[in-house]
Protein backbone atom coordinates (compact mmCIF):
# COMPACT_ATOMS: atom_id res chain seq x y z
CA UNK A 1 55.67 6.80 178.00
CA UNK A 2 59.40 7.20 176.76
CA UNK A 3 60.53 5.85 180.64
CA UNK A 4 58.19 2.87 180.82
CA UNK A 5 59.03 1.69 176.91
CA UNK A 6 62.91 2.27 178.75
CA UNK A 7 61.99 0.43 181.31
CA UNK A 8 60.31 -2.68 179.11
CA UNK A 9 63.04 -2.34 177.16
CA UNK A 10 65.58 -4.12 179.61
CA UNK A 11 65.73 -7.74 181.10
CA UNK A 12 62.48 -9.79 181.82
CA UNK A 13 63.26 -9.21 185.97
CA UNK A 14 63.43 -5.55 185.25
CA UNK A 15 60.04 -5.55 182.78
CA UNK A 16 58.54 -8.01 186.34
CA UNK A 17 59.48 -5.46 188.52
CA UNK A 18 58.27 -2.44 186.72
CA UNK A 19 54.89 -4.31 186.13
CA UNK A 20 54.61 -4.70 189.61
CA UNK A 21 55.60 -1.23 191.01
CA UNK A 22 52.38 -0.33 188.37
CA UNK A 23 50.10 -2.69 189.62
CA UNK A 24 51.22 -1.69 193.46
CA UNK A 25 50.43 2.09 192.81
CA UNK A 26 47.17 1.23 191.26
CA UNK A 27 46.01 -0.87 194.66
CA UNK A 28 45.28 1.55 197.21
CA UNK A 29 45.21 0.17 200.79
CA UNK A 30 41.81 0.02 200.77
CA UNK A 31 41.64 -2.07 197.99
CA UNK A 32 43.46 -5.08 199.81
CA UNK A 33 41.78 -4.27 202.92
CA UNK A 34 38.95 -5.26 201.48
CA UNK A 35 40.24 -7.98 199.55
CA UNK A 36 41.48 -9.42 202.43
CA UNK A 37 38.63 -9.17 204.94
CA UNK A 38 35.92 -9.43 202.08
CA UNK A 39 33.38 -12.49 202.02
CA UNK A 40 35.23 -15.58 200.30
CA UNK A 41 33.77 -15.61 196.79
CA UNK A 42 34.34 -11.84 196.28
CA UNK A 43 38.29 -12.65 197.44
CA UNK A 44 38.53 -15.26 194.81
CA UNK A 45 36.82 -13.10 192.23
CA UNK A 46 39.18 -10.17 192.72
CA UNK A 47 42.51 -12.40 193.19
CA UNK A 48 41.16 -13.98 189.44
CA UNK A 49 41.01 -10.30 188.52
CA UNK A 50 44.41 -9.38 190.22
CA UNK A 51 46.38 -12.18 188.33
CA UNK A 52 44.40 -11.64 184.88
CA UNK A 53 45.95 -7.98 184.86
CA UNK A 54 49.38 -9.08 185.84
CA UNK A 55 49.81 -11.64 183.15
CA UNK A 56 48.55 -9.71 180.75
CA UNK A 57 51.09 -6.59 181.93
CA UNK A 58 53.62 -9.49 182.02
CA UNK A 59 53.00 -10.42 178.30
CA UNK A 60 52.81 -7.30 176.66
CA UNK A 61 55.71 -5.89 178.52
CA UNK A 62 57.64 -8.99 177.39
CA UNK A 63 56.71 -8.44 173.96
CA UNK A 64 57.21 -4.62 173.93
CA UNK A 65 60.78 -5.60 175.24
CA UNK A 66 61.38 -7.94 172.68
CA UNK A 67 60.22 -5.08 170.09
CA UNK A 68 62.81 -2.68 171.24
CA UNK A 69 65.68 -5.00 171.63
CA UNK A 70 65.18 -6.38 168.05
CA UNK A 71 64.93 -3.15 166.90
CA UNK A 72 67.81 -1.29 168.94
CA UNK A 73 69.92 -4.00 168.68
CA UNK A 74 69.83 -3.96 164.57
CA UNK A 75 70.17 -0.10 164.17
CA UNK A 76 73.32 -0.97 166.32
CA UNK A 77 74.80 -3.65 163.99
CA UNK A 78 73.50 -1.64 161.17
CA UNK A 79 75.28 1.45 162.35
CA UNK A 80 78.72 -0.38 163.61
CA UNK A 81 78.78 -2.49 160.01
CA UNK A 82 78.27 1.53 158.50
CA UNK A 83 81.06 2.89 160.56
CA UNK A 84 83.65 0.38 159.96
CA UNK A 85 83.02 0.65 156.19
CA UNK A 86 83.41 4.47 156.28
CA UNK A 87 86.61 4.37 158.45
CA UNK A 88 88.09 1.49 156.50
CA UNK A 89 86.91 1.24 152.84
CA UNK A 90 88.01 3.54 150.10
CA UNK A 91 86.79 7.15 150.56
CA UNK A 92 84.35 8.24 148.22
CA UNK A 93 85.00 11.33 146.50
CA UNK A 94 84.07 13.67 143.21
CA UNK A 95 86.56 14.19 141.00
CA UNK A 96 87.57 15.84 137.32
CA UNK A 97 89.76 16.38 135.03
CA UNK A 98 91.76 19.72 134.23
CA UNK A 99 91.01 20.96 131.01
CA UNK A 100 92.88 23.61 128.42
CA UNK A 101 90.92 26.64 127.71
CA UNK A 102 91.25 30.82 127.15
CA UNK A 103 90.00 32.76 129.90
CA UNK A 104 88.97 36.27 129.90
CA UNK A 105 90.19 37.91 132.64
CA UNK A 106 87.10 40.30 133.54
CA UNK A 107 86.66 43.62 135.99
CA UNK A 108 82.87 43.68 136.94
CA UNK A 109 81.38 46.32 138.42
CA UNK A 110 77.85 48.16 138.83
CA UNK A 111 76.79 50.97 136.37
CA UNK A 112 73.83 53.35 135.42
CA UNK A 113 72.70 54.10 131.74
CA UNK A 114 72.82 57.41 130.30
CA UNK A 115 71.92 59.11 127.28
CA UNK A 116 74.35 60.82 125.22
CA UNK A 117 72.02 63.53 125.01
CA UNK A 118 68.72 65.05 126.62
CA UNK A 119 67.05 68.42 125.71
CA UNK A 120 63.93 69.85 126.77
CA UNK A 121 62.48 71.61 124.09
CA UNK A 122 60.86 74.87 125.17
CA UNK A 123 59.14 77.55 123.20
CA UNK A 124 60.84 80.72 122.53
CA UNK A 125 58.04 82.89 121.74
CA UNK A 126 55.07 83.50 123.58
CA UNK A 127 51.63 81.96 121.94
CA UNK A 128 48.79 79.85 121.56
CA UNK A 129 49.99 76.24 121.05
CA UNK A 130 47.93 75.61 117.68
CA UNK A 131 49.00 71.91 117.00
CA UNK A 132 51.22 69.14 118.81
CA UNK A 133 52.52 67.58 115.86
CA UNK A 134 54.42 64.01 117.59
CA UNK A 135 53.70 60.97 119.24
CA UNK A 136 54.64 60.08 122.61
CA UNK A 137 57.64 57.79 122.26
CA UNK A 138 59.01 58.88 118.82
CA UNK A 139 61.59 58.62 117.06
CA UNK A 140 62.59 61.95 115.44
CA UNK A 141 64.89 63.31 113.70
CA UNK A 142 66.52 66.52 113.64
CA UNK A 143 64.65 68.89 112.09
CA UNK A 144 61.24 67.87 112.72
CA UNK A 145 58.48 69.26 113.54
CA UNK A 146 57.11 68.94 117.47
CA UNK A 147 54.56 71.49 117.38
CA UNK A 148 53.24 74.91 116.25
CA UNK A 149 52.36 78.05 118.10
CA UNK A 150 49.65 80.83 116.63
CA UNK A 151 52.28 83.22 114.44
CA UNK A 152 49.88 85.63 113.62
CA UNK A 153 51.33 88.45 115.74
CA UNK A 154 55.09 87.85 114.70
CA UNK A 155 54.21 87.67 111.11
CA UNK A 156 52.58 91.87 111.83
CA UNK A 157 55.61 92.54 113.38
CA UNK A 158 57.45 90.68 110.32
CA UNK A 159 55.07 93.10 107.39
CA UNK A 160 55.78 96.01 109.83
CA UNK A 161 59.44 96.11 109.63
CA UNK A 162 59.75 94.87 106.16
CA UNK A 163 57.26 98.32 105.46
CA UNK A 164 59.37 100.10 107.80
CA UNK A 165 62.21 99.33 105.29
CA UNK A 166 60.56 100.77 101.88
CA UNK A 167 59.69 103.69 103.70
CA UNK A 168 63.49 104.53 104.34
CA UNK A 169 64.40 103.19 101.58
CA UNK A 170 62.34 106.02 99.47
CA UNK A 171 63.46 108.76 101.70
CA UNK A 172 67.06 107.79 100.94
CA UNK A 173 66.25 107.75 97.02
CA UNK A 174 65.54 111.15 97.89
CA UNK A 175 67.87 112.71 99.13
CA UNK A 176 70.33 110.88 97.28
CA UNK A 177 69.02 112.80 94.22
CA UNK A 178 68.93 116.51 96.09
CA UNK A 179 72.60 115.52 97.13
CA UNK A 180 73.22 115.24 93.23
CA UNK A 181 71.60 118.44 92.40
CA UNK A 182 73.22 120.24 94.95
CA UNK A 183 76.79 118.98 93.17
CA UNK A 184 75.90 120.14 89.73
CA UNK A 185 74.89 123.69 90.88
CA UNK A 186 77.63 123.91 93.49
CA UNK A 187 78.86 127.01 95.27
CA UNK A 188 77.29 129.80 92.84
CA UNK A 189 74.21 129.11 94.24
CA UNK A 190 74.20 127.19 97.40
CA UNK A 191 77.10 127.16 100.39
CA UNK A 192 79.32 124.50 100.74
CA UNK A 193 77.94 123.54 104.02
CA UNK A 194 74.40 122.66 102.54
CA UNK A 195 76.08 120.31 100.27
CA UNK A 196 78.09 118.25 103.56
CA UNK A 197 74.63 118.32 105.14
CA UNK A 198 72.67 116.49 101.91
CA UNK A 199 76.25 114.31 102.37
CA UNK A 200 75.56 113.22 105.99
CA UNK A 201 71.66 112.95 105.59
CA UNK A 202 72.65 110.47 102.86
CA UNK A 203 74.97 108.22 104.88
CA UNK A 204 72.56 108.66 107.83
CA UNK A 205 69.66 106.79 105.84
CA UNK A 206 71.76 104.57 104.59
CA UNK A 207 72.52 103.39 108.16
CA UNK A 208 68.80 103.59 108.80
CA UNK A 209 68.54 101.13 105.82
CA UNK A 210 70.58 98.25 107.29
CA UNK A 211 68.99 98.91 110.76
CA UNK A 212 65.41 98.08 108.87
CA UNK A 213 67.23 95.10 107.64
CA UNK A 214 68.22 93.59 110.60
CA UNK A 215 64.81 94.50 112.08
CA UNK A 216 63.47 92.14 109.18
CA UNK A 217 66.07 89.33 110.24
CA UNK A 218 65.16 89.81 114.14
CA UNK A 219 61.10 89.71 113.48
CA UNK A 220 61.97 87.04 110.47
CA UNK A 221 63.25 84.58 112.95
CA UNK A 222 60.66 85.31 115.89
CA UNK A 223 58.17 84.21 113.48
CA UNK A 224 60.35 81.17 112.90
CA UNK A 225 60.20 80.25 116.40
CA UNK A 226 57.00 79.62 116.43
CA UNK A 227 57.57 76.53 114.68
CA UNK A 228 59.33 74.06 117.03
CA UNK A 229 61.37 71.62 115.63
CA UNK A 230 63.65 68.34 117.26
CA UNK A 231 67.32 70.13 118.13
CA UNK A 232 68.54 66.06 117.83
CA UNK A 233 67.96 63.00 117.04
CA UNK A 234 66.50 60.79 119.64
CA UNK A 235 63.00 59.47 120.93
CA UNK A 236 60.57 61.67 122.53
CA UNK A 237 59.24 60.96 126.26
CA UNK A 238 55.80 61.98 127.60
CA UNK A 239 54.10 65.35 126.46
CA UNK A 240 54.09 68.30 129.31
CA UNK A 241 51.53 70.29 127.27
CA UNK A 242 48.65 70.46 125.13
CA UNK A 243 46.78 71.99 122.75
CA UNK A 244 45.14 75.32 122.87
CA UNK A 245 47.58 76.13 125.94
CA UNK A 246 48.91 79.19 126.27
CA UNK A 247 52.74 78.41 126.14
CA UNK A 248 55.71 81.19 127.60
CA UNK A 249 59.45 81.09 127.02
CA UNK A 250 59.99 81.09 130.68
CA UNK A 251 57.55 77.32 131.11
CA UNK A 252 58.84 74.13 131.62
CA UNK A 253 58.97 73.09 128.43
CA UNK A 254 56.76 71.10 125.66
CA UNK A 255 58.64 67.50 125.54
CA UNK A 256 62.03 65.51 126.52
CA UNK A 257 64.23 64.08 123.91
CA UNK A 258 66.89 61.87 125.02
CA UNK A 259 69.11 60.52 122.57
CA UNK A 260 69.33 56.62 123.17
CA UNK A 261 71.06 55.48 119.89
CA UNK A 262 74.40 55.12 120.79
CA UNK A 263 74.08 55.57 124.84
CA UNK A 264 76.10 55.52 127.48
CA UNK A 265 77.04 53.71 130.58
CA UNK A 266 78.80 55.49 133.42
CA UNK A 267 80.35 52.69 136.16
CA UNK A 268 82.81 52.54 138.66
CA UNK A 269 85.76 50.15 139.50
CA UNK A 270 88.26 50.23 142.78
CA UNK A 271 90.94 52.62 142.23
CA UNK A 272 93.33 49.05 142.73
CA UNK A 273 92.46 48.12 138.93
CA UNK A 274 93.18 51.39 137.72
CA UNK A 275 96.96 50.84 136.88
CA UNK A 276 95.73 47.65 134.53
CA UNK A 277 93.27 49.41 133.09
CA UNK A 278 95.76 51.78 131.60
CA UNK A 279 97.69 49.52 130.82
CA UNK A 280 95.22 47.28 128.96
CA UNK A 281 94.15 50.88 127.22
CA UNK A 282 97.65 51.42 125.65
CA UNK A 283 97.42 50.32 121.74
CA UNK A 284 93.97 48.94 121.93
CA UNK A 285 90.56 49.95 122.52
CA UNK A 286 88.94 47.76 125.36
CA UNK A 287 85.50 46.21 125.37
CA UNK A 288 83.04 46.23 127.80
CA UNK A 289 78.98 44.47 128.22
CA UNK A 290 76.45 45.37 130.19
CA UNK A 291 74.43 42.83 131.78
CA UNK A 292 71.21 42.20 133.37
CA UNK A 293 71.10 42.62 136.85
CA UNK A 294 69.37 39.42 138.22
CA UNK A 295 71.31 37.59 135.50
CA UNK A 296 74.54 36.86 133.33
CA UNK A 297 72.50 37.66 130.51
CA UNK A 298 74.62 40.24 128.09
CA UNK A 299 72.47 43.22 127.34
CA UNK A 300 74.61 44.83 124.82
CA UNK A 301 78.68 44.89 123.99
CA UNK A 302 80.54 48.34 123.96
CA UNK A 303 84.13 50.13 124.14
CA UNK A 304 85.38 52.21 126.67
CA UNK A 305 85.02 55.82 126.22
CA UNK A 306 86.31 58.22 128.95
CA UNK A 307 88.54 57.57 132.17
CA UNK A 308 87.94 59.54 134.55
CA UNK A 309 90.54 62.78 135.68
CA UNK A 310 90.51 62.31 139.26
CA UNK A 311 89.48 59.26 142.06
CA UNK A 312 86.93 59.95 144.00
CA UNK A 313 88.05 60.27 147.24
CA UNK A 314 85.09 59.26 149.19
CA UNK A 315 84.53 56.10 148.15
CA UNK A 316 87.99 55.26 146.60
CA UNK A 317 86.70 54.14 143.21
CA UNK A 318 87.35 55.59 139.66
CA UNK A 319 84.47 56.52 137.45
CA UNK A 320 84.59 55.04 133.47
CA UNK A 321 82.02 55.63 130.66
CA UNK A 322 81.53 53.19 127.87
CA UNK A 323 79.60 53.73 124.50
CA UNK A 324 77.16 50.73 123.46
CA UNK A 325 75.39 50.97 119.95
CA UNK A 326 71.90 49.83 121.79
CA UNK A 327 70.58 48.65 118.42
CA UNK A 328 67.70 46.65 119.95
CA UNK A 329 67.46 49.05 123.08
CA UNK A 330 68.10 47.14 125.67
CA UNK A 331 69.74 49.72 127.91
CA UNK A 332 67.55 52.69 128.68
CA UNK A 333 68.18 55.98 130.25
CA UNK A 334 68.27 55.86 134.17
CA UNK A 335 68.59 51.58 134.09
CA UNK A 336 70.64 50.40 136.51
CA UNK A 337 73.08 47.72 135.21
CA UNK A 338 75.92 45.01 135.80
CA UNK A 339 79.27 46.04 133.72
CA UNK A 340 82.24 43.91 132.96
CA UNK A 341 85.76 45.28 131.64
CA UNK A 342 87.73 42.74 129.12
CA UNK A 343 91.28 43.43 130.50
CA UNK A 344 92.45 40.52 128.78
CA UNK A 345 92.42 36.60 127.54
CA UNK A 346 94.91 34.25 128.92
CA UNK A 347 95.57 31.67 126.22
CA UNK A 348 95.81 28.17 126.24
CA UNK A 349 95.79 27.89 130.50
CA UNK A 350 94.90 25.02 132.72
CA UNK A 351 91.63 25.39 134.34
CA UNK A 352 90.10 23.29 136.97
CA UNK A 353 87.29 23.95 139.34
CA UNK A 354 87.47 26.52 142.24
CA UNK A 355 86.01 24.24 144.53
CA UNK A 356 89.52 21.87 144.02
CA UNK A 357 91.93 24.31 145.26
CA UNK A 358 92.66 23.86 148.71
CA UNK A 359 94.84 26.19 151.10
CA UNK A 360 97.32 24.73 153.48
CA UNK A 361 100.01 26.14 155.79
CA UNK A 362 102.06 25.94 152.93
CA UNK A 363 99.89 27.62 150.04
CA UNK A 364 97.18 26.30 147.98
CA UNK A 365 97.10 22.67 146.62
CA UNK A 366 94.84 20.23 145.01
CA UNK A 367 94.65 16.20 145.03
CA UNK A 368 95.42 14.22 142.16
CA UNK A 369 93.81 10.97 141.65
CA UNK A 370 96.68 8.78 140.56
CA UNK A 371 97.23 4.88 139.68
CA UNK A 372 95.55 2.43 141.52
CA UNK A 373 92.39 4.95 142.44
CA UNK A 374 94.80 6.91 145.36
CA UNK A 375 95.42 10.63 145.84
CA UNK A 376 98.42 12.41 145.98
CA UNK A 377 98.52 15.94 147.50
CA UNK A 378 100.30 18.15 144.99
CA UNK A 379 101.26 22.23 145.15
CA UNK A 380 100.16 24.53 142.90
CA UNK A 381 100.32 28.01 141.75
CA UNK A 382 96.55 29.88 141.05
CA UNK A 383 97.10 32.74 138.34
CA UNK A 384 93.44 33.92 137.94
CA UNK A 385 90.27 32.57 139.99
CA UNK A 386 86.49 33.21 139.86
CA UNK A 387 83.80 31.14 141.82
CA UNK A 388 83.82 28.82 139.89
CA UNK A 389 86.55 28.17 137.49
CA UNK A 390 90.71 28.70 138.65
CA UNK A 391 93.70 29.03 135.97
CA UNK A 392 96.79 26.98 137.54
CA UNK A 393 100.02 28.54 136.27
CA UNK A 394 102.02 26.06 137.74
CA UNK A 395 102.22 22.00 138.85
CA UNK A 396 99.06 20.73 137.47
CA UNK A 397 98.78 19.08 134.13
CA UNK A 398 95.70 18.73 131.66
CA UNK A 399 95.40 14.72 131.68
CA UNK A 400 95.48 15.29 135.41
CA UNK A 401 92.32 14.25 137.52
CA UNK A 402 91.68 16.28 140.59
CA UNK A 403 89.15 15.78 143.46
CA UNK A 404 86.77 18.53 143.78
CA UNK A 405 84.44 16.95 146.72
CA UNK A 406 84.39 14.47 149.34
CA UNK A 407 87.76 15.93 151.40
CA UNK A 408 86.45 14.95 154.75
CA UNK A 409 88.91 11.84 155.38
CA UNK A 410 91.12 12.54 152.49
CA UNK A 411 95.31 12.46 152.93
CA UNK A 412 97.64 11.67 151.24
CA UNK A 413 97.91 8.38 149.55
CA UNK A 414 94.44 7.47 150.56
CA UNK A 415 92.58 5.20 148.32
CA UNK A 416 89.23 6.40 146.93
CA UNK A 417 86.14 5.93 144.47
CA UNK A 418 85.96 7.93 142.19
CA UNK A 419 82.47 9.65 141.12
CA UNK A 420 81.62 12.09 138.33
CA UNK A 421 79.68 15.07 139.21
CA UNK A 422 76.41 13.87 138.29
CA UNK A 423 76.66 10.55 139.46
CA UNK A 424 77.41 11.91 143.02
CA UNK A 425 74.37 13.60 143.06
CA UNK A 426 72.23 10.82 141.74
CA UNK A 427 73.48 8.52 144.37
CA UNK A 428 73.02 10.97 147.44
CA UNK A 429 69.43 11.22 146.32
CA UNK A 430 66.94 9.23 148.91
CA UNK A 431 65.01 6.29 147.42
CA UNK A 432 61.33 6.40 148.17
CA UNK A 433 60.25 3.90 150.58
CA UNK A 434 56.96 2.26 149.25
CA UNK A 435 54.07 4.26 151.48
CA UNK A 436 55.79 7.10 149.19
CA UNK A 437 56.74 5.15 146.30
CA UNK A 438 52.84 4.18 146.63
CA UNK A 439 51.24 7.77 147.00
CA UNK A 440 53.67 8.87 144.31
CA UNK A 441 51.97 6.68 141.90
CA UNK A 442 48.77 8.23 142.50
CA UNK A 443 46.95 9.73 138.95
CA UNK A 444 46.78 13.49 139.70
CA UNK A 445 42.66 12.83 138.37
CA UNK A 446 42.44 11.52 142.05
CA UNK A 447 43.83 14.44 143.82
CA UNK A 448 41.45 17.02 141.67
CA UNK A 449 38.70 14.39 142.66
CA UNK A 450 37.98 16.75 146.23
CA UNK A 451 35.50 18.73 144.09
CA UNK A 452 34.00 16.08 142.04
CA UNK A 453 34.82 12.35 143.75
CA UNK A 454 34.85 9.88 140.98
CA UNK A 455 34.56 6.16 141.64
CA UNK A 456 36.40 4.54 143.70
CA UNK A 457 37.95 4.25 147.48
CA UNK A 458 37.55 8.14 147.81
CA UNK A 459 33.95 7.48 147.48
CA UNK A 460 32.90 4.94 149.88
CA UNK A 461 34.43 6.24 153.16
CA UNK A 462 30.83 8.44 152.91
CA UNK A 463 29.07 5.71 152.79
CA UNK A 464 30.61 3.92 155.38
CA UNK A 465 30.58 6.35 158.01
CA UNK A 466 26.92 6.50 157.40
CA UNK A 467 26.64 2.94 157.66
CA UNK A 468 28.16 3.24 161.10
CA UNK A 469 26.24 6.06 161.89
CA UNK A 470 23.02 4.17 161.02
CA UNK A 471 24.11 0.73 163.13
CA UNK A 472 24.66 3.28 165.94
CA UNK A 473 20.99 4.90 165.58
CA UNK A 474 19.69 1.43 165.26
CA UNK A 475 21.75 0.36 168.68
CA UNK A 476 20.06 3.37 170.41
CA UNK A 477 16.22 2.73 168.91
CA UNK A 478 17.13 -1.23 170.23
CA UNK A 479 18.39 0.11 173.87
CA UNK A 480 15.13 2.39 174.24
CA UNK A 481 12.69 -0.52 173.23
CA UNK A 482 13.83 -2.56 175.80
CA UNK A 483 11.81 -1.80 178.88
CA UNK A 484 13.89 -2.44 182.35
CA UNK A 485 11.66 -5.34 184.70
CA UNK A 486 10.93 -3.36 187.56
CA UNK A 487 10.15 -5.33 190.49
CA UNK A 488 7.08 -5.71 192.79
């Protein structure tokens, strides 16, 4: 189909002799054998027939030709009155102006929240657990109680030494007094060696005395063990045991608490930045956020806590650790996070876009719309650059306007039109021809109209297929009615 609306396409002769190659291939040999040695009326019916076809090839060849050539022929003028406005008008182009501003001057890098501290709490004692006395996901404080194990047989052992203790301590009443005797009477009536015995049986019970004592303090603080209580501050994770278990010191432990008020974020940065960092440090303490990961959204600000002792040689990066106050806990423990380093703030700098600079043979430069709408190329100097914004040190004012898109034909001294941001987009936007201008006007009540049709065109397309359907029925009850005249 593509050659033969080619072929149409061309000079009348060329759509004639197509036409007829067509008609030539479609009449065998035994077609104008026949025609030609046929009787005389079927000749003249087919020749009628023969020319019928041809002029009506001829005619809608013609007018397929004139189609195409009307057609071709303005896309052509369209496209050559398009091209010569492009390669001689003014080139259009975006452009901005260069603005004053501070800029931080940021080191990002990727980090992992930690908390400052995590203990498992264990028992110390052997026992029944009699009560679990916190909530999953509490805050507690130090001090308080977590839960309570059956102290019955470390409060015997508690009576037995505390007994243990009265008993000595009578014996040593005892023998304190005998000692004392054994002094008034002296050497008339007993030896001198009795009297160091009593002496050393004295101190010996004595000793015996503070060894009860300590046996008090030892069984004293077993039975203290078997009430645990939070070592820190911080929030309490998920259970690991429960009530009625038998609990030993040697078990995993009872419950997590990880301290997440302050917490910390440990992140790395290339081992490059680490002579600014240190210098940054001197005199002043350096801030730091954490940020979402997906977004610039700022999680929480900080300071920098801890540099690192060493680089780590395998990946040639140097680990820091900043402190955030996590007041609305944001961070949590094990959260992977985006980090950020304030270095510094360059004051009062020209900034213009990123996508403005350009880089030439001889360094980067940007083009400055100038009087009479036309660009000049001018050098510059970039001090600090991002994706999108870029501090110029050097040769670019702040009333200056530079071109940020549209550098396809641009040189210098070229003459241009000059669009805002915005408007470039708003112009590069396709208008909606009016089929789609047409079905964009359409209610949405129409397109939710598949389940329920309301009134209307959507409705009667039914109804007339059936009335098709029906005049084709009828054709086929009139064709079998009518009862072919058979002959004698």
């Amino acid at each position: 189909m593509i050659a033969q609306g080619k072929a149409l396409a061309g000079s009348p002769a060329t759509a004639f002799a197509f036409t007829m190659r067509f008609c030539l291939r479609r009449r065998t040999k035994a077609h104008l054998h026949r025609l030609i040695w046929g009787s005389a009326r079927h000749r003249i019916r087919k020749v009628k027939k023969l020319f019928k076809s041809l002029f009506a090839i001829l005619i809608i060849g013609a007018l397929t030709a004139a189609a195409v050539h009307v057609t071709t022929g303005g896309e052509e003028r369209h496209r050559g009155r398009r091209g010569w406005t492009r390669a001689h008008g003014p080139v259009p182009v975006v452009a901005t102006q260069a603005h004053i501003a501070d800029v931080p001057v940021w080191l990002e890098g990727v980090g992992t929240a930690k908390a400052r501290n995590t203990v498992t709490v264990r028992p110390q004692v052997d026992g029944k657990i009699l009560s679990i006395d916190f909530k999953e996901g509490q805050d507690v404080k130090r001090g308080d109680v977590l839960a309570q194990i059956d102290p019955a047989t470390y409060q015997a052992q508690l009576d037995q030494a505390v007994a243990k203790k009265a008993l000595d301590e009578a014996l040593l009443n005892n023998t304190k007094r005998d000692l004392e005797r054994f002094r008034k009477v002296g050497t008339l009536a007993i030896s001198q060696q009795q009297i160091d015995t009593q002496q050393a049986l004295v101190k010996q019970q004595e000793a015996q005395i503070k060894s009860d004592e300590a046996a008090i303090e030892n069984a004293r603080a077993i039975l203290g063990y078997t009430t645990i209580v939070a070592p820190i501050d911080g929030r309490t994770g998920l259970r690991l045991v429960d009530v009625g278990n038998l609990v030993r010191a040697s078990d995993a432990g009872i419950v997590v608490i990880t301290e997440v008020r302050p917490i910390s974020v440990l992140f790395a940065l290339p081992q490059q930045d680490l002579p600014q960092i240190n210098k940054a440090r001197a005199g002043r303490v350096l801030d730091v956020e954490a940020l979402e990961t997906d977004s610039d959204a700022v999680l929480d600000q900080g300071t920098l806590q801890v540099i690192d002792n060493q680089v780590d040689q395998a990946t040639g990066t140097i680990r820091l650790k900043a402190d955030f106050p996590n007041k609305d806990l944001q961070l949590w423990p094990g959260q992977f996070v985006n980090v950020r380093l304030l270095l510094k703030t360059l004051k009062d700098v020209v900034v213009v876009p990123t996508a403005a600079v350009q880089r030439g043979p001889d360094g980067t430069f940007v083009y400055v719309v100038g009087d009479g709408n036309k660009v000049s190329v001018r050098p510059v100097k970039v001090a600090q650059q991002d994706d999108t914004e870029s501090v110029i040190s050097d040769g670019l004012g702040a009333a200056d306007v530079v071109v940020t898109a549209g550098f396809a034909r641009l040189k210098d001294g070229a003459e241009v039109t000059v669009s805002a941001p915005g408007e470039e987009k708003s112009r590069s936007a396709p208008k909606a021809s009016a089929p789609q201008a047409a079905a964009a006007k359409v209610p949405t009540s129409e397109t939710a109209s598949i389940s329920a049709p309301p009134r209307g065109s959507s409705a009667v397309r039914p109804e007339g297929r059936r009335k098709r359907g029906e005049r084709h029925k009828r054709g086929r009850r009139r064709g079998a009615d009518v009862v072919p005249a058979v002959g004698p």
